[in-house]
N, C-alpha and C. Protein backbone atom coordinates (compact mmCIF):
# COMPACT_ATOMS: atom_id res chain seq x y z
N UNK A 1 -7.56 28.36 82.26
CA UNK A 1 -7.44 28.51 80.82
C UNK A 1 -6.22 27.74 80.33
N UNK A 2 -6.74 27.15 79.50
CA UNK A 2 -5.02 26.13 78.67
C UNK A 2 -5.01 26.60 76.99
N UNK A 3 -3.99 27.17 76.86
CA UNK A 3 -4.08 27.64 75.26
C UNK A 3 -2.92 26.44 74.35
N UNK A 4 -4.42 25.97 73.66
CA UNK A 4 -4.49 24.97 72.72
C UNK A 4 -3.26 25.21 72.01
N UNK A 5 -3.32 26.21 71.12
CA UNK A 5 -2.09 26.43 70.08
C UNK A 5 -2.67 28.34 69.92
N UNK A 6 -1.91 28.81 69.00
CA UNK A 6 -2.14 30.40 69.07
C UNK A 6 -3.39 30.36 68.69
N UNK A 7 -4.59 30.14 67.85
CA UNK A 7 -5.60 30.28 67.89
C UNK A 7 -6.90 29.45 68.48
N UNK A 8 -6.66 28.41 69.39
CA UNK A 8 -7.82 28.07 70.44
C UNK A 8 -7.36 27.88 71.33
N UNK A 9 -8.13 28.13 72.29
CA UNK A 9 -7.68 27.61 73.98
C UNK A 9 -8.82 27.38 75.01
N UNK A 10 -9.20 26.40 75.84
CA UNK A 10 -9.88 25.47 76.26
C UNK A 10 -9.88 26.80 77.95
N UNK A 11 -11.37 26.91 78.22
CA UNK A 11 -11.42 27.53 79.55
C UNK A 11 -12.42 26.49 80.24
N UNK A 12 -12.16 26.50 81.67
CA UNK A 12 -12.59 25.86 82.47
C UNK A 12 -12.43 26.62 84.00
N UNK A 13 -14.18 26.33 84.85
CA UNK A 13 -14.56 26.83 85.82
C UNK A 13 -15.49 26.34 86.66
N UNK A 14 -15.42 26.09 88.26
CA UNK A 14 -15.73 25.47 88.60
C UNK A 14 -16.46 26.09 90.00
N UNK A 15 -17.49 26.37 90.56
CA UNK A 15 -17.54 26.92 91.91
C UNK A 15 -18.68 26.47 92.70
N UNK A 16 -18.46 26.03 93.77
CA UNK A 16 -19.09 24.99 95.30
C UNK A 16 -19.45 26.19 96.11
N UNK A 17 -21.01 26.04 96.15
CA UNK A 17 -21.70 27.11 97.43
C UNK A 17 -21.71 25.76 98.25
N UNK A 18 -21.51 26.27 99.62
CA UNK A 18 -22.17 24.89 100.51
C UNK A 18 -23.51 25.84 101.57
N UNK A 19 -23.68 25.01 101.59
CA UNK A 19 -25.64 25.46 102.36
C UNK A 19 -24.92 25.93 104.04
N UNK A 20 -26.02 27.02 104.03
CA UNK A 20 -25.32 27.72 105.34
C UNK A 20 -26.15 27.01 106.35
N UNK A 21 -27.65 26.99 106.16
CA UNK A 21 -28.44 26.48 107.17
C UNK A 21 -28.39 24.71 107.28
N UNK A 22 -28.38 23.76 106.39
CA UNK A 22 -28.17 22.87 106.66
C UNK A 22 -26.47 22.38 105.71
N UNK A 23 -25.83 21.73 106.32
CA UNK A 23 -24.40 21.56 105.31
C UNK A 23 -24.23 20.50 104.42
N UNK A 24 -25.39 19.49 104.38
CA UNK A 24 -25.92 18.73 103.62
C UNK A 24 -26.13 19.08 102.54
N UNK A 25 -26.97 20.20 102.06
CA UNK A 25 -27.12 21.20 101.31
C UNK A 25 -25.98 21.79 100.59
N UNK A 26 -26.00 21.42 98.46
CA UNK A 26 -24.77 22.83 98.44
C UNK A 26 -25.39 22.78 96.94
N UNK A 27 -24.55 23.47 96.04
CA UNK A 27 -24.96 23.98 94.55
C UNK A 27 -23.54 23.88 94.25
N UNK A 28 -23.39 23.20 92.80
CA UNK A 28 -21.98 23.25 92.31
C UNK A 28 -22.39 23.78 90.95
N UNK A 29 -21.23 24.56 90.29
CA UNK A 29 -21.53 24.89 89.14
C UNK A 29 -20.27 24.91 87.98
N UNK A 30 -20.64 24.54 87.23
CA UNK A 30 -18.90 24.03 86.44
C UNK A 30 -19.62 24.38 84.63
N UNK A 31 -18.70 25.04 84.00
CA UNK A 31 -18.50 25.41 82.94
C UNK A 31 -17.24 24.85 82.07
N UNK A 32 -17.40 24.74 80.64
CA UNK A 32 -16.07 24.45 80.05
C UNK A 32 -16.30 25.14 78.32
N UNK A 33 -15.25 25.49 77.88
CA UNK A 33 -15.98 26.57 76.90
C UNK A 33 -14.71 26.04 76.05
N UNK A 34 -15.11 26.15 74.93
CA UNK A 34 -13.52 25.99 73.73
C UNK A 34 -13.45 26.72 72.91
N UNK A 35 -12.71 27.97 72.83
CA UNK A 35 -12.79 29.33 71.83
C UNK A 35 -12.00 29.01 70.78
N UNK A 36 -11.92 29.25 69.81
CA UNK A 36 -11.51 29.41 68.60
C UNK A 36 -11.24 31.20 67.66
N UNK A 37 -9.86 31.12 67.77
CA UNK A 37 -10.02 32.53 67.39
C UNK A 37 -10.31 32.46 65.87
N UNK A 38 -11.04 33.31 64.80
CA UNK A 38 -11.75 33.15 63.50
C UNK A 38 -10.87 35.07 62.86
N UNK A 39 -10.86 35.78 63.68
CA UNK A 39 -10.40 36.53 63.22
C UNK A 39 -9.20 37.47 64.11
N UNK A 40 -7.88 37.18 64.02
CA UNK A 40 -6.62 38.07 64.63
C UNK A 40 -6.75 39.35 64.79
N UNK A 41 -7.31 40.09 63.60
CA UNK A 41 -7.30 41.69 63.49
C UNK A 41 -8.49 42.17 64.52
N UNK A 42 -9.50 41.81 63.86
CA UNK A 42 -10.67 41.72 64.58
C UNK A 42 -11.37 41.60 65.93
N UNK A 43 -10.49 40.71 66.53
CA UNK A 43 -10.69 40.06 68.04
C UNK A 43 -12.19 38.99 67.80
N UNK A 44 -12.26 38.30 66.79
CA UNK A 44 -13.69 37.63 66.57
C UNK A 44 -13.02 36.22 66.85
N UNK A 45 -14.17 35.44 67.77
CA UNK A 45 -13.77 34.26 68.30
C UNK A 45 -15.32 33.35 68.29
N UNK A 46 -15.21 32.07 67.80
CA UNK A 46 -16.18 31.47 68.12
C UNK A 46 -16.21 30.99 69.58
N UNK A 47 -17.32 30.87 70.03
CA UNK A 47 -17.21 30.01 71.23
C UNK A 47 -18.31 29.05 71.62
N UNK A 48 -17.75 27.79 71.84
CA UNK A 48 -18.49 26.70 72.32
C UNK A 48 -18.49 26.55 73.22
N UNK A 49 -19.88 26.09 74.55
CA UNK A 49 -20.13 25.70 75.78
C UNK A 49 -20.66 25.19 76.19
N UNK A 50 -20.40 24.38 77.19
CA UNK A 50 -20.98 23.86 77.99
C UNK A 50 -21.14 23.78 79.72
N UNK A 51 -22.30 23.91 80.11
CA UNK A 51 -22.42 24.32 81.54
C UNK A 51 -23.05 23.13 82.43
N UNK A 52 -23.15 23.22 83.76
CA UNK A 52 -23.72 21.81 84.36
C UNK A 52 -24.20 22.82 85.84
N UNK A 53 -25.46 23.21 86.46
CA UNK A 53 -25.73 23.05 87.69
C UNK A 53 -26.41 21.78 87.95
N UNK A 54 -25.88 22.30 89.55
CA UNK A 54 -26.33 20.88 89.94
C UNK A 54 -26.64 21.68 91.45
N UNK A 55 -27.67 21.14 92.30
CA UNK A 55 -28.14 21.46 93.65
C UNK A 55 -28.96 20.18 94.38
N UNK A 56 -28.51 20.40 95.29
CA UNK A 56 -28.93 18.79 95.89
C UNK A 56 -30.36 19.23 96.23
N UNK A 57 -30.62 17.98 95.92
CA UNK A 57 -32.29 18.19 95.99
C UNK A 57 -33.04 18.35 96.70
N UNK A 58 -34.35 18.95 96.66
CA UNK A 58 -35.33 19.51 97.35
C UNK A 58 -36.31 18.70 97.63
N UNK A 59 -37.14 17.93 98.93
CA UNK A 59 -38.38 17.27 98.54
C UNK A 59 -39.06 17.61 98.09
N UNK A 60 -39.61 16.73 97.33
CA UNK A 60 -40.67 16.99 96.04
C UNK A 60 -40.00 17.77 94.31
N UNK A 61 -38.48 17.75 94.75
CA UNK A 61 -37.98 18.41 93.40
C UNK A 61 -37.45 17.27 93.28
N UNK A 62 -37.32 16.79 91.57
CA UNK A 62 -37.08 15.38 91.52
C UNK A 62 -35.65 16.26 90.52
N UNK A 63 -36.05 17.77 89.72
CA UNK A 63 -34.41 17.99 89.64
C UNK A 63 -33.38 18.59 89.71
N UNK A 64 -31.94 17.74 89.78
CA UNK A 64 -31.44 18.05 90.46
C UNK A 64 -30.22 18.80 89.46
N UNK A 65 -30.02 18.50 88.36
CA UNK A 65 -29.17 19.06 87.33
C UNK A 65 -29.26 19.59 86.07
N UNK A 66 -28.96 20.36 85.62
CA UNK A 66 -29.80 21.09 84.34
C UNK A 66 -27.95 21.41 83.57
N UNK A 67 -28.50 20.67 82.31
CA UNK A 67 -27.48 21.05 81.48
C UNK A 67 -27.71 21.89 80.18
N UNK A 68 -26.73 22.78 80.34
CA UNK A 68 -27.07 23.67 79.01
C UNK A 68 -25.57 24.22 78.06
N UNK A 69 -25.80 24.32 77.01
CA UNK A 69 -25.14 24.36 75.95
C UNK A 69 -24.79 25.59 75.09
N UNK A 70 -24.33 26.00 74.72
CA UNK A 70 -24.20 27.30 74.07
C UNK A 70 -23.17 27.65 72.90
N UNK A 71 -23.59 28.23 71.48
CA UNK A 71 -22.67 28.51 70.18
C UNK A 71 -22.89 29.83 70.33
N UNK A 72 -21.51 30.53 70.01
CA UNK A 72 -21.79 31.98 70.07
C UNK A 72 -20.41 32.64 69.24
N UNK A 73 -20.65 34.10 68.41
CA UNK A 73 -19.74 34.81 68.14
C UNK A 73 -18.93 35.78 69.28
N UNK A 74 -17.85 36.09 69.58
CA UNK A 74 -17.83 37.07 70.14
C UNK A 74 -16.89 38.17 69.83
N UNK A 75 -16.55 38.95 70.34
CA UNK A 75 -16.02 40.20 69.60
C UNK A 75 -15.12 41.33 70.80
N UNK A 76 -13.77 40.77 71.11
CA UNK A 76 -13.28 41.40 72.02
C UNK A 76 -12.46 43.18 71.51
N UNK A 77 -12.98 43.86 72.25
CA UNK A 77 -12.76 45.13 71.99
C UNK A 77 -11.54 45.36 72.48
N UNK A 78 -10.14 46.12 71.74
CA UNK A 78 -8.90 46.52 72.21
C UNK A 78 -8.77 47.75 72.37
């Protein structure tokens, strides 16, 4: 986590399975999200994301990475 200034701060995450049966084989998975706080009192934060798996490929699976995206409110309880 790196905090931008008092109201946004940039998270980032990253985690490597490696294949038990062959080591050729692994799955990586990495996230990066940029919150924006919208309300102090409240605990209300926008949040933007973005995600990336990735798994080395399978014959006959041609894929190998799927990216997905995400806008969201959220609402931390104190």
């Amino acid at each position: 986590e790196w905090k931008v200034n008092g109201r946004q701060r940039l998270e980032f995450a990253n985690t490597f399975y490696q294949g038990l049966e062959e080591l050729s084989h692994f799955r990586n998975l990495s996230s990066l999200a940029w919150i924006v706080r919208l309300d102090q009192l409240n605990g209300i934060d926008l949040k933007l994301g973005l995600e990336n798996e990735y798994e080395t490929p399978s014959p006959g699976d041609s894929r190998s990475n799927d990216f997905k995206y995400d806008v969201s409110l959220t609402w931390q309880l104190r």
